[in-house]
C-alpha atoms as a PDB file:
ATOM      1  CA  UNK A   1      76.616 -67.448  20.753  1.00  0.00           C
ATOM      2  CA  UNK A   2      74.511 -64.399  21.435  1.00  0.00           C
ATOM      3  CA  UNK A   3      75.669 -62.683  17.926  1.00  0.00           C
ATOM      4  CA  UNK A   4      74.371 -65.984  16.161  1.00  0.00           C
ATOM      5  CA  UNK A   5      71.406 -65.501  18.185  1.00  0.00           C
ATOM      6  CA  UNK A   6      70.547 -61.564  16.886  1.00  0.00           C
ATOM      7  CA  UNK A   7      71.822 -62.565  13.542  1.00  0.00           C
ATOM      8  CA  UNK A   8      69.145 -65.205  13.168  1.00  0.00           C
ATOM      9  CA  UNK A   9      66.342 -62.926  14.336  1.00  0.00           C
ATOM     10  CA  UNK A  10      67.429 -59.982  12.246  1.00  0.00           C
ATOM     11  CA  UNK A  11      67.730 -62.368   8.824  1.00  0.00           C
ATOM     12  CA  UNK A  12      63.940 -63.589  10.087  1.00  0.00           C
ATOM     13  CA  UNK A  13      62.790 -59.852  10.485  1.00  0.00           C
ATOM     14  CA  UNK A  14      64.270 -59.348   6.860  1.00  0.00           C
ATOM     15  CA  UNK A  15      61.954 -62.450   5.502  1.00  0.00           C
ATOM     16  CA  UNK A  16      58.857 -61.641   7.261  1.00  0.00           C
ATOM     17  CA  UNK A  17      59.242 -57.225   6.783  1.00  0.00           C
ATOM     18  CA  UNK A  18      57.970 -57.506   2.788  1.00  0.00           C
ATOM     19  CA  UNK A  19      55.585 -59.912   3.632  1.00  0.00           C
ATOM     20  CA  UNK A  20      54.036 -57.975   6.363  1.00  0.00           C
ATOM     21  CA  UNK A  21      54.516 -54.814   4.846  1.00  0.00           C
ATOM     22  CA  UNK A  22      52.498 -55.420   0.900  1.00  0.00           C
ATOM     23  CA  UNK A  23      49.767 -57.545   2.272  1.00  0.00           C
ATOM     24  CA  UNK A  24      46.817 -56.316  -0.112  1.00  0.00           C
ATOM     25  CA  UNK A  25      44.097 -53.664   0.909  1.00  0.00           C
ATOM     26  CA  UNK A  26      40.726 -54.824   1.945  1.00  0.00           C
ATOM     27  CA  UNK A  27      37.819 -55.020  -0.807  1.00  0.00           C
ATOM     28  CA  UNK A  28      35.695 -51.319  -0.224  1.00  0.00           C
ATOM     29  CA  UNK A  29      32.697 -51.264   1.257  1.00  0.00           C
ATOM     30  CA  UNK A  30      29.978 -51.215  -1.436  1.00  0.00           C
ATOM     31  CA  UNK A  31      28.216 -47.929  -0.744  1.00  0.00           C
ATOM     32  CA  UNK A  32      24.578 -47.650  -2.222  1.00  0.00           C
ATOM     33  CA  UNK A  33      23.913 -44.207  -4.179  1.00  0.00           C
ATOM     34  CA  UNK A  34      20.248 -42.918  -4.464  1.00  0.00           C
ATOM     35  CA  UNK A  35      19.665 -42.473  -7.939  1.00  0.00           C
ATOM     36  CA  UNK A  36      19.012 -38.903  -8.785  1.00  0.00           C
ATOM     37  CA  UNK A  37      15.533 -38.110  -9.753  1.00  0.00           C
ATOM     38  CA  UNK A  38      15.451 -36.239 -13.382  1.00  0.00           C
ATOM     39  CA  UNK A  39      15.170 -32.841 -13.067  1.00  0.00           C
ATOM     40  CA  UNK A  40      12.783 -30.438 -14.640  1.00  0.00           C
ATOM     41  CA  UNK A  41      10.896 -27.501 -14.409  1.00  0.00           C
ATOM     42  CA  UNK A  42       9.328 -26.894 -11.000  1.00  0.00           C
ATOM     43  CA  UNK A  43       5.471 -27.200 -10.603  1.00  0.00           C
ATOM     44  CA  UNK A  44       3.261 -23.602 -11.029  1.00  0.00           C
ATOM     45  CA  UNK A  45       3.013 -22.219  -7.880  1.00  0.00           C
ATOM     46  CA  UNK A  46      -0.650 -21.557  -6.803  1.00  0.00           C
ATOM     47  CA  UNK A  47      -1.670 -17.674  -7.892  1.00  0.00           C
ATOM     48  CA  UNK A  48      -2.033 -15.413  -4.884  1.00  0.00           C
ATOM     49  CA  UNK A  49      -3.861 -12.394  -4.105  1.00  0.00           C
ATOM     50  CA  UNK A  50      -3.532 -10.176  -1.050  1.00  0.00           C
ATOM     51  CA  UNK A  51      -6.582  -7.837  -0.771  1.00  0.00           C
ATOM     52  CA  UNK A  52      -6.404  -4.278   0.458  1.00  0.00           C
ATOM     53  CA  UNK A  53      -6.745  -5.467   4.133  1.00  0.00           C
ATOM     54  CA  UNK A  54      -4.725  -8.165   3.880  1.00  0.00           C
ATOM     55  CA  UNK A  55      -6.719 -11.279   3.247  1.00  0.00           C
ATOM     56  CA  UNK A  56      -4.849 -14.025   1.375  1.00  0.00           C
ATOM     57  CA  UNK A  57      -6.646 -15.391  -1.366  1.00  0.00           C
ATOM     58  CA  UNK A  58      -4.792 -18.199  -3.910  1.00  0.00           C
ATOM     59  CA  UNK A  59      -6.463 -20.206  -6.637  1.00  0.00           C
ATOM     60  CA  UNK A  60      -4.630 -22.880  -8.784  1.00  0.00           C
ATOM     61  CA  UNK A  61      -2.624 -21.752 -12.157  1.00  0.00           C
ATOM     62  CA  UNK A  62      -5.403 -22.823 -14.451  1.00  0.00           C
ATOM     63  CA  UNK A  63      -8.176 -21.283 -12.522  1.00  0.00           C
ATOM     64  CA  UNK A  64      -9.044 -17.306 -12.918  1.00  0.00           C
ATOM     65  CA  UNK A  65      -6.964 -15.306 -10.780  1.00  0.00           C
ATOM     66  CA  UNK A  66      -8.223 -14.994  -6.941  1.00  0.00           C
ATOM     67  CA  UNK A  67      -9.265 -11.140  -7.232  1.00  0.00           C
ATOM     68  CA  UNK A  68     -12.496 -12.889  -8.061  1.00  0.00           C
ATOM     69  CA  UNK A  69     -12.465 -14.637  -4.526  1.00  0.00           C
ATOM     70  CA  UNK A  70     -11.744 -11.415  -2.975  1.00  0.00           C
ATOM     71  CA  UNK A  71     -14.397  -9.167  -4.526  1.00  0.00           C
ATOM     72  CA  UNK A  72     -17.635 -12.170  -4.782  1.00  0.00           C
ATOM     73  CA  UNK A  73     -16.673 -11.950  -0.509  1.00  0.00           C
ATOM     74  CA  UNK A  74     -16.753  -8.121  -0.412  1.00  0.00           C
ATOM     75  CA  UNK A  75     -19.303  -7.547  -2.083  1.00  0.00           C
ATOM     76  CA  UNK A  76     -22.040  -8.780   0.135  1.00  0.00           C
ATOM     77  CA  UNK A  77     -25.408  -7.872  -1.587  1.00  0.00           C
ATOM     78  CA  UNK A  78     -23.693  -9.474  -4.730  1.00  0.00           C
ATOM     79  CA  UNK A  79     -24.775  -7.136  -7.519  1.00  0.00           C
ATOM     80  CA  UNK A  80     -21.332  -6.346  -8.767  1.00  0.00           C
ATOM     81  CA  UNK A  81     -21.192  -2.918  -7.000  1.00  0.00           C
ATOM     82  CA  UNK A  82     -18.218  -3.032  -4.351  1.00  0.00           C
ATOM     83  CA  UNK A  83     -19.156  -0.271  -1.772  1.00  0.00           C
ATOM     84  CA  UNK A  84     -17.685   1.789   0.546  1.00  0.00           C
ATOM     85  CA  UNK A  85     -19.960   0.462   3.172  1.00  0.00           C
ATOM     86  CA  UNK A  86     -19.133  -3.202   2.146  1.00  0.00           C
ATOM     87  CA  UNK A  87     -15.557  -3.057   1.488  1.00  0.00           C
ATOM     88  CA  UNK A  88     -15.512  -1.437   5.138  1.00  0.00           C
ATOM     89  CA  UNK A  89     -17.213  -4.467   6.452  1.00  0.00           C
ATOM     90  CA  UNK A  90     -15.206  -6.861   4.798  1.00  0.00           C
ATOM     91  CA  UNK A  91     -12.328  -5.246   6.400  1.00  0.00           C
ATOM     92  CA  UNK A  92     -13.560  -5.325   9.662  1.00  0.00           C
ATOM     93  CA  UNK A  93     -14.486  -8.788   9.388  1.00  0.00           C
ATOM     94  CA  UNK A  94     -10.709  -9.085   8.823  1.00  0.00           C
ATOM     95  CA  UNK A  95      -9.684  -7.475  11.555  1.00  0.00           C
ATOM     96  CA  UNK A  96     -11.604  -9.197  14.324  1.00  0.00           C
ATOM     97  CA  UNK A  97     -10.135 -12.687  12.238  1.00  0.00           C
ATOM     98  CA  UNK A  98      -6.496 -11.304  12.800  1.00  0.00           C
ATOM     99  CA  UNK A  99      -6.896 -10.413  16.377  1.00  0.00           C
ATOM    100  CA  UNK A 100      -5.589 -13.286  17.693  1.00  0.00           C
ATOM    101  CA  UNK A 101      -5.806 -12.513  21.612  1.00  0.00           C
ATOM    102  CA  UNK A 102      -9.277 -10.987  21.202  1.00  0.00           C
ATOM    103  CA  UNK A 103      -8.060  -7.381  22.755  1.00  0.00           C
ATOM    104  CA  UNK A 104      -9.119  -5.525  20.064  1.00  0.00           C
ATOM    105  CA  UNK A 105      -5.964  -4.274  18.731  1.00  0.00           C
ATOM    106  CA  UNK A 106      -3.498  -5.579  15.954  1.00  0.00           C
ATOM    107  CA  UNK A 107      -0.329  -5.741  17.785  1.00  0.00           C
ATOM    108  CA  UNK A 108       3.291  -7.166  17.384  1.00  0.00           C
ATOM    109  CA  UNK A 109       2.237 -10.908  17.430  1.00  0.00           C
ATOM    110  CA  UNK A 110      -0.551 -10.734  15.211  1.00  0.00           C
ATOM    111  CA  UNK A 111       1.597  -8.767  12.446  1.00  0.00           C
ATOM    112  CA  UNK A 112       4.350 -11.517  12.605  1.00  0.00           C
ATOM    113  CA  UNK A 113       1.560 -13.974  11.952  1.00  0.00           C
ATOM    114  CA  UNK A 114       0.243 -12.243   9.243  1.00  0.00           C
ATOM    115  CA  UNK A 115       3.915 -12.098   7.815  1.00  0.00           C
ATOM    116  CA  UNK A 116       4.965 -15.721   8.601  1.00  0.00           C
ATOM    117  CA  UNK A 117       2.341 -17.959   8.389  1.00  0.00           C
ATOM    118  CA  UNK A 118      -0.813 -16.547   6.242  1.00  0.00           C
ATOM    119  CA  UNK A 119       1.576 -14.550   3.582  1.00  0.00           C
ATOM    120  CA  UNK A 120       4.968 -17.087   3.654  1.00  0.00           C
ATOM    121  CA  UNK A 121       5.018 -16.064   0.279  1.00  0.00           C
ATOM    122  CA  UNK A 122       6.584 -12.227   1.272  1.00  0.00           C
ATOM    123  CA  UNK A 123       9.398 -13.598   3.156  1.00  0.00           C
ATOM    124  CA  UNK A 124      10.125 -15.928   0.058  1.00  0.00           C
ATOM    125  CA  UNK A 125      10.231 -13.464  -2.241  1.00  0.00           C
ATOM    126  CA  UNK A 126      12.547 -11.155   0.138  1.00  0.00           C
ATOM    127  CA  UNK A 127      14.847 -13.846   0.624  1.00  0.00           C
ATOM    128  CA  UNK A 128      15.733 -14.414  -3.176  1.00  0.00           C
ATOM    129  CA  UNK A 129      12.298 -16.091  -4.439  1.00  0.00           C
ATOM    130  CA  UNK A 130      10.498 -13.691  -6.633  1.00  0.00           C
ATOM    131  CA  UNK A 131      12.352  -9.818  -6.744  1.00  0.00           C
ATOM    132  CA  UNK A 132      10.415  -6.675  -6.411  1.00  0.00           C
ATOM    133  CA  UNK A 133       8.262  -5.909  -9.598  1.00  0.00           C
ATOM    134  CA  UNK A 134       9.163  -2.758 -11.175  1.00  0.00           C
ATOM    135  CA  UNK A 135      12.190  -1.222 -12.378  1.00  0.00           C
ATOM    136  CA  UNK A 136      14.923  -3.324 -12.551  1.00  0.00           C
ATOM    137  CA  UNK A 137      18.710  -3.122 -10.335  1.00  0.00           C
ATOM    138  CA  UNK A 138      18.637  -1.473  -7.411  1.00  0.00           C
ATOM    139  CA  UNK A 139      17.589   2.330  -7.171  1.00  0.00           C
ATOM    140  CA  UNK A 140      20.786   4.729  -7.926  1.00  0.00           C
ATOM    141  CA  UNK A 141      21.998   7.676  -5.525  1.00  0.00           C
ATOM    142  CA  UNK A 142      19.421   9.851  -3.805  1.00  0.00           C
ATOM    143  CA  UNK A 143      16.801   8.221  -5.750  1.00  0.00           C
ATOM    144  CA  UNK A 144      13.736   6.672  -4.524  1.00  0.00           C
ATOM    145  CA  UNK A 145      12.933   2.529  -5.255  1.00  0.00           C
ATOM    146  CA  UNK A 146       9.453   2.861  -6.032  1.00  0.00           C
ATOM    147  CA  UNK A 147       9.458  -0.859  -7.015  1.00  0.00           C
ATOM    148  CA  UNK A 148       6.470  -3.194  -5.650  1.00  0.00           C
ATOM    149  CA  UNK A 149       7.361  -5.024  -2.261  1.00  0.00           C
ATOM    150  CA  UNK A 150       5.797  -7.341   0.001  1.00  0.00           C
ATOM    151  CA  UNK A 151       1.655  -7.107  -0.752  1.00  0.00           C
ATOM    152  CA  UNK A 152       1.953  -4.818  -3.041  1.00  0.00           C
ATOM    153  CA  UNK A 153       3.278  -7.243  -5.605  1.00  0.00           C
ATOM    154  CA  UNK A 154      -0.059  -9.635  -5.182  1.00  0.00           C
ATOM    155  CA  UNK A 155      -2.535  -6.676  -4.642  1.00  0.00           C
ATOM    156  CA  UNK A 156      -4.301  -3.548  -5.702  1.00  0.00           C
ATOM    157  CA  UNK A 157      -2.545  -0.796  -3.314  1.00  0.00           C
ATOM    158  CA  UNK A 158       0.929  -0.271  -3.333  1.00  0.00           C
ATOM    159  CA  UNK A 159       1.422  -0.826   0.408  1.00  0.00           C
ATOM    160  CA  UNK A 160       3.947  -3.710   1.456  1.00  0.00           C
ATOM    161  CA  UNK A 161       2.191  -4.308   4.818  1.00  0.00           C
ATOM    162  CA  UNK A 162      -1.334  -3.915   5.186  1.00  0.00           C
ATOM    163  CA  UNK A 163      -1.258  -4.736   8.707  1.00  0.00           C
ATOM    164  CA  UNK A 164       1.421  -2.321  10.192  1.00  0.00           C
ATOM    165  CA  UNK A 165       0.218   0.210   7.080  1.00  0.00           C
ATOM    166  CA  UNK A 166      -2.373   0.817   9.423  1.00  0.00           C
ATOM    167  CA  UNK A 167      -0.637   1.998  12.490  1.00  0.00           C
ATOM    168  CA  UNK A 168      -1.014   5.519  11.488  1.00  0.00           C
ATOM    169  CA  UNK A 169       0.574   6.616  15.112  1.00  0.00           C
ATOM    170  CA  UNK A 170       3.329   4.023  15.406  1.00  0.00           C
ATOM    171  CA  UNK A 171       2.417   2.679  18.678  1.00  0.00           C
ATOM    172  CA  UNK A 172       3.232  -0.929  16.969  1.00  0.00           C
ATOM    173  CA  UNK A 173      -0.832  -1.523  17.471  1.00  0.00           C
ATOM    174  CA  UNK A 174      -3.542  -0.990  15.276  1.00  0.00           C
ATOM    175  CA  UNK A 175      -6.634   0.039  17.132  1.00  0.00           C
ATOM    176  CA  UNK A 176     -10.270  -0.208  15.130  1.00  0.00           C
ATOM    177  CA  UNK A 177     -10.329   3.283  14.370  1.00  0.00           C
ATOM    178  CA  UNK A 178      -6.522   3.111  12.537  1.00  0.00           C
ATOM    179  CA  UNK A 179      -8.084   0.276  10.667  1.00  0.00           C
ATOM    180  CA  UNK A 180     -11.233   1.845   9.365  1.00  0.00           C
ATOM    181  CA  UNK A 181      -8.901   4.633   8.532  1.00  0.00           C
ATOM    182  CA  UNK A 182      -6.954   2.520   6.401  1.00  0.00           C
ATOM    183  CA  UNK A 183      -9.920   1.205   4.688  1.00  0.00           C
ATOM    184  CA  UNK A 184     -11.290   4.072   3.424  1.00  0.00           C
ATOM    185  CA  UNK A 185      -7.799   5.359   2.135  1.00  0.00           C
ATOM    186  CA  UNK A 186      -7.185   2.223   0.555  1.00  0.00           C
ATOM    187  CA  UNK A 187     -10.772   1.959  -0.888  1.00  0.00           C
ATOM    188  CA  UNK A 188     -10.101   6.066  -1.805  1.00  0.00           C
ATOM    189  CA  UNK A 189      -7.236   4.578  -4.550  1.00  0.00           C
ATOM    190  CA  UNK A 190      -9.479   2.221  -6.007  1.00  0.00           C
ATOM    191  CA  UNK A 191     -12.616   4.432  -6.451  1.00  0.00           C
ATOM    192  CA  UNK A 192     -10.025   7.640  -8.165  1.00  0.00           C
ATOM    193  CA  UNK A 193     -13.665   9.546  -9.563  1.00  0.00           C
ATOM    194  CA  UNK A 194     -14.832   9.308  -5.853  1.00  0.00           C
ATOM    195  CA  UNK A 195     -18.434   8.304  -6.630  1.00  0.00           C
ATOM    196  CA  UNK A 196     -18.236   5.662  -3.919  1.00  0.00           C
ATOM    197  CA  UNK A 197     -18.425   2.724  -5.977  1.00  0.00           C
ATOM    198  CA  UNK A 198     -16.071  -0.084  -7.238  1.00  0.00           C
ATOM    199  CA  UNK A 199     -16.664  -2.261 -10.365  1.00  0.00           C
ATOM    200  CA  UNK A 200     -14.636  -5.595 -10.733  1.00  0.00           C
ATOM    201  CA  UNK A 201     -14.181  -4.473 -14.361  1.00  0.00           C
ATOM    202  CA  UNK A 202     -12.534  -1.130 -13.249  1.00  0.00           C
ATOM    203  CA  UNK A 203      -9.712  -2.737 -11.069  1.00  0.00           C
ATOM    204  CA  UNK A 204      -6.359  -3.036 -12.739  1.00  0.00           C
ATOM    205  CA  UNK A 205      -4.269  -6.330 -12.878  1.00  0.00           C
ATOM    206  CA  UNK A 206      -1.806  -6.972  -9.934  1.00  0.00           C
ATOM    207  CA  UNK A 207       2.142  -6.090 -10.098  1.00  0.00           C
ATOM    208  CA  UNK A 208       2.061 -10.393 -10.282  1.00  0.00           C
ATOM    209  CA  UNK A 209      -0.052 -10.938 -12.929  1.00  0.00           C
ATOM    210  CA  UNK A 210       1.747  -8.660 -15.329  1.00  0.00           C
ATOM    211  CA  UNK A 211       5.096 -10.946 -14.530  1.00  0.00           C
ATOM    212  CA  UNK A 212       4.831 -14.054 -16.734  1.00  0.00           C
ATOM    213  CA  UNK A 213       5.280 -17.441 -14.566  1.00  0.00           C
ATOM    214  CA  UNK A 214       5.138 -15.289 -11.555  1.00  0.00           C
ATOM    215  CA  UNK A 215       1.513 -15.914 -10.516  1.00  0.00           C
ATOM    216  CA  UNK A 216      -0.214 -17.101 -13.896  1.00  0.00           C
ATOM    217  CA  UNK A 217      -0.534 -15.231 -17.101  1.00  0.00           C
ATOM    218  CA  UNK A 218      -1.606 -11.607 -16.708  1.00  0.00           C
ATOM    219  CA  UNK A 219      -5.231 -12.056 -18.130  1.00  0.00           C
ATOM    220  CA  UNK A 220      -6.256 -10.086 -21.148  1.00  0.00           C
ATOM    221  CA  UNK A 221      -9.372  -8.072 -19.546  1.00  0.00           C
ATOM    222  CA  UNK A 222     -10.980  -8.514 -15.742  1.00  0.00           C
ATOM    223  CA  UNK A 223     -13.799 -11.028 -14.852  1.00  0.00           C
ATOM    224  CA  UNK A 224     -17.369  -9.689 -16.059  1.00  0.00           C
ATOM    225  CA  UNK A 225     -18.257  -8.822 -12.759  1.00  0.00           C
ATOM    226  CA  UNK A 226     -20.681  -5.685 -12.830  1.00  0.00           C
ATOM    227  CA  UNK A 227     -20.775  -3.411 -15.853  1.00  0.00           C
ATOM    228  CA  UNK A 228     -18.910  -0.361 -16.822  1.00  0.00           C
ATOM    229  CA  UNK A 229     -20.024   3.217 -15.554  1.00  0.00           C
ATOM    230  CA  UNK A 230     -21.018   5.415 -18.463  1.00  0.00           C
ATOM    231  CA  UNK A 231     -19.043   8.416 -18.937  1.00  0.00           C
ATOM    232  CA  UNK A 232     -19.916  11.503 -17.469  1.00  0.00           C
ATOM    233  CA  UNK A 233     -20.410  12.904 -21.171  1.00  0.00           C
ATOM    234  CA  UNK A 234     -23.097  11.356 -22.368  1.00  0.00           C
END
């Protein structure tokens, strides 16, 4: 009797196993896919230009480049003579906007800020964004990389950062007499015949403007701000 009674349950197992064992999958869950937006060319970035303090000037790609900005500011009596006098001044007046905790020094915290939030564009650039401008590949065995970096691709001095370029003692602070310092060795490289005077006319074009699609086309001649010096022979 018991034998009957395992038979009978293993020939039932043997009906229901196939049964049990092929029922068909569920229907998948529809997902919903975000159709991809067409690609194309990215937008022109705005053009900047870091003056020889380090003042951040940008200007959209169809507008003149932002040297123009830099120099109608510096030039206080505007009669299209930068001076020594002014473009002192307008570095001082850069200074005292920097120094965030009113001490009167350019420490640590303000040159992060400089470097993180009113230039993003340096860190950018370092991290893959834009390369140094100059010679290309890196430089070779006991050879120096003279390539732009940093400010010096946007400005008119080859110095990558104005703010701790001016720590001529490497305390990590500026003080106001490291910055005038600065100043007038940075205005020294843009006034080369020394007569203490800067046209807009005379100023060459940025590291970024001679890059095409970097910063805007490099533009064929300066803005016709001031006139020409006359040549010392007649």
């Amino acid at each position: 009797m018991r034998s009957s009674f395992w038979v009978g349950v293993l020939a039932f197992g043997a009906c229901a196993w196939p049964a049990a064992a092929f029922q068909p999958p569920p229907p998948p869950e529809e997902v919903y896919v975000r159709p991809q937006e067409p690609r194309g060319p990215p937008p022109p970035r705005a053009q900047l230009f870091i003056s020889p303090a380090g003042q951040p000037f940008r200007a959209p790609p169809d507008q003149p480049y932002p040297v123009v900005a830099w120099f109608a500011q510096a030039d206080a009596d505007h009669d299209g003579r930068l001076t020594r006098d002014e473009f002192r001044t307008d570095a001082e007046i850069w200074f005292k906007a920097l120094d965030a905790d009113g001490n009167g020094q350019l420490g640590m915290i303000e040159a992060q800020r400089w470097e993180e939030q009113l230039v993003p564009e340096i860190a950018r650039d370092a991290l893959g964004g834009g390369p140094p401008v100059g010679r290309r590949g890196p430089p070779g065995r006991n050879q120096a990389d003279h390539r732009h970096q940093g400010a010096a691709v946007y400005g008119l001095v080859n110095e990558p950062h104005p703010v701790r370029g001016a720590d001529a003692d490497f305390s990590m602070n500026v003080s106001p007499k490291e910055w005038r310092a600065a100043a007038d060795r940075r205005f020294a490289v843009l006034d080369p015949d020394g007569d203490g005077v800067v046209l807009a006319i005379d100023l060459k074009p940025t590291p970024a403007q001679a890059v095409p699609g970097k910063d805007g086309p490099r533009p064929e001649r300066r803005p016709p701000i001031g006139q020409r010096r006359p040549s010392s022979g007649g």
